[in-house]
Protein backbone atom coordinates (compact mmCIF):
# COMPACT_ATOMS: atom_id res chain seq x y z
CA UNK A 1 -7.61 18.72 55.99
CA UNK A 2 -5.95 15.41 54.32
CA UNK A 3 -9.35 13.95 53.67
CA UNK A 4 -7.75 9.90 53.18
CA UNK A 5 -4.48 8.75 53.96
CA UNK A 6 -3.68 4.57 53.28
CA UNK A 7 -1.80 3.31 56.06
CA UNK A 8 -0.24 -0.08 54.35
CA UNK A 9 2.11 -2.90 55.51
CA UNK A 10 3.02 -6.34 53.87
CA UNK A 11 0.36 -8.36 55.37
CA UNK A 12 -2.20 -5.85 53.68
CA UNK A 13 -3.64 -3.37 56.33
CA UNK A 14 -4.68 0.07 54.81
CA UNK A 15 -5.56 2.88 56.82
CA UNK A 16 -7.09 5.63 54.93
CA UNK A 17 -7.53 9.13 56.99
CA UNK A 18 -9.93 11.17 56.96
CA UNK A 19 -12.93 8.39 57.75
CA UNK A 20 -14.92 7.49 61.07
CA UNK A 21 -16.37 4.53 62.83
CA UNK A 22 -19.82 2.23 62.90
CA UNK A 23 -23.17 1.04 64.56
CA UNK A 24 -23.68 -2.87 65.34
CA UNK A 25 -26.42 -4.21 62.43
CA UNK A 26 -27.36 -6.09 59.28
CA UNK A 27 -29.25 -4.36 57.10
CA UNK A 28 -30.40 -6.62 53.83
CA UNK A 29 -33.97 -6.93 52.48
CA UNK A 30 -36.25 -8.87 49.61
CA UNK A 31 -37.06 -5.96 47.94
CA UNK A 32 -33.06 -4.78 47.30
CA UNK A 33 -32.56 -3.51 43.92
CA UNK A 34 -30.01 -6.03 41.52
CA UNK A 35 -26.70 -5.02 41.08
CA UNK A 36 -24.53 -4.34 38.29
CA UNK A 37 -21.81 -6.46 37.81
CA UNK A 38 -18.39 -4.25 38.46
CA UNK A 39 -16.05 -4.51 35.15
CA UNK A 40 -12.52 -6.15 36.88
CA UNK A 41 -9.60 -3.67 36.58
CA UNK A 42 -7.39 -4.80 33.73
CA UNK A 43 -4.27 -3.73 35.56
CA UNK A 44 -5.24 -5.51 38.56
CA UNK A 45 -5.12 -9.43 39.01
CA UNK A 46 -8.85 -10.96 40.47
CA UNK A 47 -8.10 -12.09 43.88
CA UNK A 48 -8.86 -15.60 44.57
CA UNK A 49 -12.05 -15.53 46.23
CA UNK A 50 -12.33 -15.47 50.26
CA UNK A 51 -15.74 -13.62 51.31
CA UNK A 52 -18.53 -15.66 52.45
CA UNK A 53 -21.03 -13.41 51.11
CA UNK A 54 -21.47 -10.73 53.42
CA UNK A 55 -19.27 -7.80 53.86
CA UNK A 56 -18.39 -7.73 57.98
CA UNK A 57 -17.22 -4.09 58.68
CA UNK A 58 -15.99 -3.73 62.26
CA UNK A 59 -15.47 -0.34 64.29
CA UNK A 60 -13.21 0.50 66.56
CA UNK A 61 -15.59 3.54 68.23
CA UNK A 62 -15.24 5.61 71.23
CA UNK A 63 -18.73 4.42 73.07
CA UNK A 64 -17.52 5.48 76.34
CA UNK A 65 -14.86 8.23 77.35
CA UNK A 66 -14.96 12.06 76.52
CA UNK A 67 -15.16 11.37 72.80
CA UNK A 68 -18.29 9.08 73.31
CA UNK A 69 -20.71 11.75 71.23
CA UNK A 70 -17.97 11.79 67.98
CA UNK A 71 -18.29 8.04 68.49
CA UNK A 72 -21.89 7.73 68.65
CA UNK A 73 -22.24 10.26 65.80
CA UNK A 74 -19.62 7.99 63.73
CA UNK A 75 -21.85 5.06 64.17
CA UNK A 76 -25.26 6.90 62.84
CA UNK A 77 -22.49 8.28 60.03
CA UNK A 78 -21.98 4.48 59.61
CA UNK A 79 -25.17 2.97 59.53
CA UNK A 80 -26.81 5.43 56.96
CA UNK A 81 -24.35 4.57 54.54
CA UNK A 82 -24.62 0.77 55.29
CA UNK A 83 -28.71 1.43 54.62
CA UNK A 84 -28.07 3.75 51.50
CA UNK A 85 -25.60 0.69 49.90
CA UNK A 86 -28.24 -1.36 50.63
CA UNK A 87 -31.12 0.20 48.90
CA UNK A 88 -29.26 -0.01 45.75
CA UNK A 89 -28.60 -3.54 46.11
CA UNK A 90 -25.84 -4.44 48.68
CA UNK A 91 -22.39 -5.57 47.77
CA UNK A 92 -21.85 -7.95 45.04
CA UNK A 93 -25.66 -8.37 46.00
CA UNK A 94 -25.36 -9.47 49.47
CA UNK A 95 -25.49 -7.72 52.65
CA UNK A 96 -23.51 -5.42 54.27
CA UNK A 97 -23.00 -6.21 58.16
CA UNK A 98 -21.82 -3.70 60.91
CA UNK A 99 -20.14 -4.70 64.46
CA UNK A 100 -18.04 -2.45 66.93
CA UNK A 101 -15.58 -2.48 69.75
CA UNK A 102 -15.55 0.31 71.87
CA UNK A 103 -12.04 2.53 71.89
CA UNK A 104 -13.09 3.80 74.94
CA UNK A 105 -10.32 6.88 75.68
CA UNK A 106 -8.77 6.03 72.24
CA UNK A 107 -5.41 5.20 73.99
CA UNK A 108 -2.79 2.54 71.45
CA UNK A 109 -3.35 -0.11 73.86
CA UNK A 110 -7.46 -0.12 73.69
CA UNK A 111 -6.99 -0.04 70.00
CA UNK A 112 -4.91 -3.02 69.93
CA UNK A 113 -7.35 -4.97 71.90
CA UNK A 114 -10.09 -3.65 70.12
CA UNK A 115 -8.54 -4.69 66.62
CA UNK A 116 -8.01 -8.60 68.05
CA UNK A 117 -11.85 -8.32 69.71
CA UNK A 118 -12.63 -7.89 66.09
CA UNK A 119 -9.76 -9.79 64.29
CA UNK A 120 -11.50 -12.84 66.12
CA UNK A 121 -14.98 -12.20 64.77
CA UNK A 122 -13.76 -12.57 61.37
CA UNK A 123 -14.38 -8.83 59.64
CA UNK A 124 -13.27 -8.51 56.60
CA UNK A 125 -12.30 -4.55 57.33
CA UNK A 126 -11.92 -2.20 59.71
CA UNK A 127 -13.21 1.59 60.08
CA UNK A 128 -12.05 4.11 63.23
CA UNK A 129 -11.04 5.30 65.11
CA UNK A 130 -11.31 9.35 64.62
CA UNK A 131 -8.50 10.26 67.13
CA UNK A 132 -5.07 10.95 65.41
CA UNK A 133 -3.30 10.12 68.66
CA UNK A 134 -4.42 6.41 68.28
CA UNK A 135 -3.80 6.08 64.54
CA UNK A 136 -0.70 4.65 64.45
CA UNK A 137 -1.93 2.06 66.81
CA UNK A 138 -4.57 1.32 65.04
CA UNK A 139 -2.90 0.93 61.42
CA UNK A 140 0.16 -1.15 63.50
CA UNK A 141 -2.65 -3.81 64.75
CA UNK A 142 -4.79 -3.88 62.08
CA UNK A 143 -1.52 -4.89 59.82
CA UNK A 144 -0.56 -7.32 62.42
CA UNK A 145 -4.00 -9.02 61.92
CA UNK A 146 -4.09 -8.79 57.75
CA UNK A 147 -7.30 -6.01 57.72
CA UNK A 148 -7.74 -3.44 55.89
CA UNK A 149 -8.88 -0.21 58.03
CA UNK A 150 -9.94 3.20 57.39
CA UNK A 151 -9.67 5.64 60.08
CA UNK A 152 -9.98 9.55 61.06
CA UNK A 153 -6.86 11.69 61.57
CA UNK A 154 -7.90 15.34 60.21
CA UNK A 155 -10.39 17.73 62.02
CA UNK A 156 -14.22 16.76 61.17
CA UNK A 157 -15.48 18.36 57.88
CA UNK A 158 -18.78 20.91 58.06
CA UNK A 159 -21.36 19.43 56.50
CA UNK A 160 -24.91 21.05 55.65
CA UNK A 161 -28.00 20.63 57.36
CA UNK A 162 -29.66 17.95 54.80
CA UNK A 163 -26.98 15.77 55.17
CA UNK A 164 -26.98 16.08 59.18
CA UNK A 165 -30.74 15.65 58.97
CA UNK A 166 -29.97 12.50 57.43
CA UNK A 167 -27.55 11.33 60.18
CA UNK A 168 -30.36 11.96 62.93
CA UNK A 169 -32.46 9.83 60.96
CA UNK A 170 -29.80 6.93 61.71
CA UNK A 171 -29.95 8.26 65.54
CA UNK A 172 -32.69 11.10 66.61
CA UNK A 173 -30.50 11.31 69.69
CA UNK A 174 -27.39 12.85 68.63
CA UNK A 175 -26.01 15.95 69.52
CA UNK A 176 -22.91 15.97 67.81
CA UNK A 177 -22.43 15.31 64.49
CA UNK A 178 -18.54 15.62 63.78
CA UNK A 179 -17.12 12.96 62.17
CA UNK A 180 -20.24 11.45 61.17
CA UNK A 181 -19.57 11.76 57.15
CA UNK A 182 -16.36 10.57 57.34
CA UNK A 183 -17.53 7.63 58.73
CA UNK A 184 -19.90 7.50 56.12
CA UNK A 185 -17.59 7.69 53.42
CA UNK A 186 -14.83 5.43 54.83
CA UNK A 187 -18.04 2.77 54.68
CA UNK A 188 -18.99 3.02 51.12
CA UNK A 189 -14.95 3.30 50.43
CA UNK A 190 -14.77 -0.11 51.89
CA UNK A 191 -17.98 -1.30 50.12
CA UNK A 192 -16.31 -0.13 46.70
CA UNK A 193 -13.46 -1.84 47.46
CA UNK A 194 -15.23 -5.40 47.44
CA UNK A 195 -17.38 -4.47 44.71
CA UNK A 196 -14.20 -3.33 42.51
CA UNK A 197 -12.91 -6.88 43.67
CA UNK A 198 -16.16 -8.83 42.83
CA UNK A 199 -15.36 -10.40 46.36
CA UNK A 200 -15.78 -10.00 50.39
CA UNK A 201 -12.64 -11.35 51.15
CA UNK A 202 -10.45 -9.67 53.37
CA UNK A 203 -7.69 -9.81 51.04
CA UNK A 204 -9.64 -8.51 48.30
CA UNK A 205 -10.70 -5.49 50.30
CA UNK A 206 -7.40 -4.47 51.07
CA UNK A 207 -6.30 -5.37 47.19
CA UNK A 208 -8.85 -2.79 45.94
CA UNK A 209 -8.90 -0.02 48.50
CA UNK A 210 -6.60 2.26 47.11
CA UNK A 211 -8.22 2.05 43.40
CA UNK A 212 -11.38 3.25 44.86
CA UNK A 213 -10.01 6.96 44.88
CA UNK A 214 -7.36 6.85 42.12
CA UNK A 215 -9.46 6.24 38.90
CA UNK A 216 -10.19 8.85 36.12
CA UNK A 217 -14.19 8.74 36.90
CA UNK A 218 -15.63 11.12 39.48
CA UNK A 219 -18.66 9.56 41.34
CA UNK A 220 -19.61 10.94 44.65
CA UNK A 221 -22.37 8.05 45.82
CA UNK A 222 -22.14 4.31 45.79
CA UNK A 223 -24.98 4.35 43.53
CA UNK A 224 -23.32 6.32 41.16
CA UNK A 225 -19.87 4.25 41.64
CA UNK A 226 -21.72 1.56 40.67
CA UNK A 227 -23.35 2.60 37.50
CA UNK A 228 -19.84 3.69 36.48
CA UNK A 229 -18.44 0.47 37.10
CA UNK A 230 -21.20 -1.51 34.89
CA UNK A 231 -18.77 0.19 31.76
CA UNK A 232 -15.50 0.78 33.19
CA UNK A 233 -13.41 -0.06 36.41
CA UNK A 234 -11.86 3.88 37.08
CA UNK A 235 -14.26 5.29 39.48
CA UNK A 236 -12.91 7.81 41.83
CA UNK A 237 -15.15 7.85 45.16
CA UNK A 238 -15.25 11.71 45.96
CA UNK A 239 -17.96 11.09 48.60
CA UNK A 240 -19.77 13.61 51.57
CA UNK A 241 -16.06 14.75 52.21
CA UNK A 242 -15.24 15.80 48.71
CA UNK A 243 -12.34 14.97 46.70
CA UNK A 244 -10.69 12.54 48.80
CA UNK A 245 -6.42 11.94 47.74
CA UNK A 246 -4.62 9.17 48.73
CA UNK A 247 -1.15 8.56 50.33
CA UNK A 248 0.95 5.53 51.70
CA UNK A 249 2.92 5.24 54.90
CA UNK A 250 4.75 2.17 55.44
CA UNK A 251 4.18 0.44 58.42
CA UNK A 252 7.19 -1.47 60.00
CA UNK A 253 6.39 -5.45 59.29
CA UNK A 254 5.90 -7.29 62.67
């Protein structure tokens, strides 16, 4: 299975395979541990800063349809690593927000109107849908709009029972659990990305997506991405998936 594959166009969407979907909520607290302050990649210029603060991650999840359990089970996959970047401080110390549109069947033209629902609600990424069928739609929209988006097209990873016992602690009610740690990893991915960038920015997600996997220094939690990054800027994000690679595919400008 091609665990991440960057779907990229001109106006900066990425679609990286191998990564689910998410669960509407804000999670943020008092008591959130400080961050380290990322080292900015030499190689790379600093985007001029766009975020407001809070990283807005929408999802383009099947809620209703046959596919409704991978969906729900990509949201719990979501929220737990929203919660888990949290506890260690947020991004670039500020919150980490989820919202969703439902893909319903997964067909292109859902996930074309799902992309604008959330286009309009001003995320700063996208994540989903896990249907390789609706993929190209997806990347083709989200490129149209500017947003970087990480998506599912392989077959759902096995994981082990601790880390499925730690998706039904997101949602007690599942009964599927496929697709859950991609969408787990295609959140932090996203989280790295703005940390790498120092900034929420749409623009500065998309900059920084692709150096989240590509950089000499193994880490496989955010935690540990950002310890690494308190030295150096070369993490590579291996994740609940495992090694994750990354490719391009041009997608044709609108």
């Amino acid at each position: 299975m091609t665990h991440t594959a960057l779907l990229r166009a001109s106006t900066a969407a990425v679609l990286a395979a191998s990564l689910g979907l998410v669960l509407t909520g804000c999670f943020g607290g008092a008591d959130a541990a400080t961050p380290s302050s990322p080292t900015p990649i030499p190689t790379m210029a600093q985007p001029i800063p766009s975020g407001d603060g809070t990283l807005l991650i929408g999802l383009v999840v099947p809620l209703s349809g046959t596919e409704s359990a991978l969906g729900t089970a990509s949201l719990a996959g979501a929220e737990l690593a929203a919660r888990d970047i949290q506890q260690v401080g947020g991004v670039n110390g500020g919150p980490v927000h989820l919202v969703h549109a439902d893909a319903g069947d997964a067909s292109a033209s859902r996930a074309a109107e799902s992309v604008t629902a959330l286009d309009a609600r001003g995320v700063d990424a996208l994540v989903g849908p896990n249907a390789q069928g609706v993929t190209p739609a997806l990347a083709e929209a989200a490129a149209t709009s500017g947003i970087a988006a990480v998506g599912a097209t392989g077959e759902p990873i096995s994981v082990d029972e601790a880390f499925s016992a730690r998706l039904r602690s997101a949602d007690p009610t599942l009964t599927d659990t496929r697709y859950g740690a991609e969408s787990y990893d295609a959140v932090v991915m996203t989280a790295l990305a703005a940390a790498l960038a120092g900034d929420d920015g749409r623009t500065s997600v998309q900059q920084f997506l692709p150096a989240v996997t590509t950089g000499a220094v193994s880490c496989a939690t955010y935690g540990a991405c950002l310890d690494v990054l308190t030295t150096r800027s070369d993490i590579r994000y291996t994740g609940v998936t495992g090694q994750l690679s990354t490719g391009v595919v041009q997608v044709t400008d609108r």
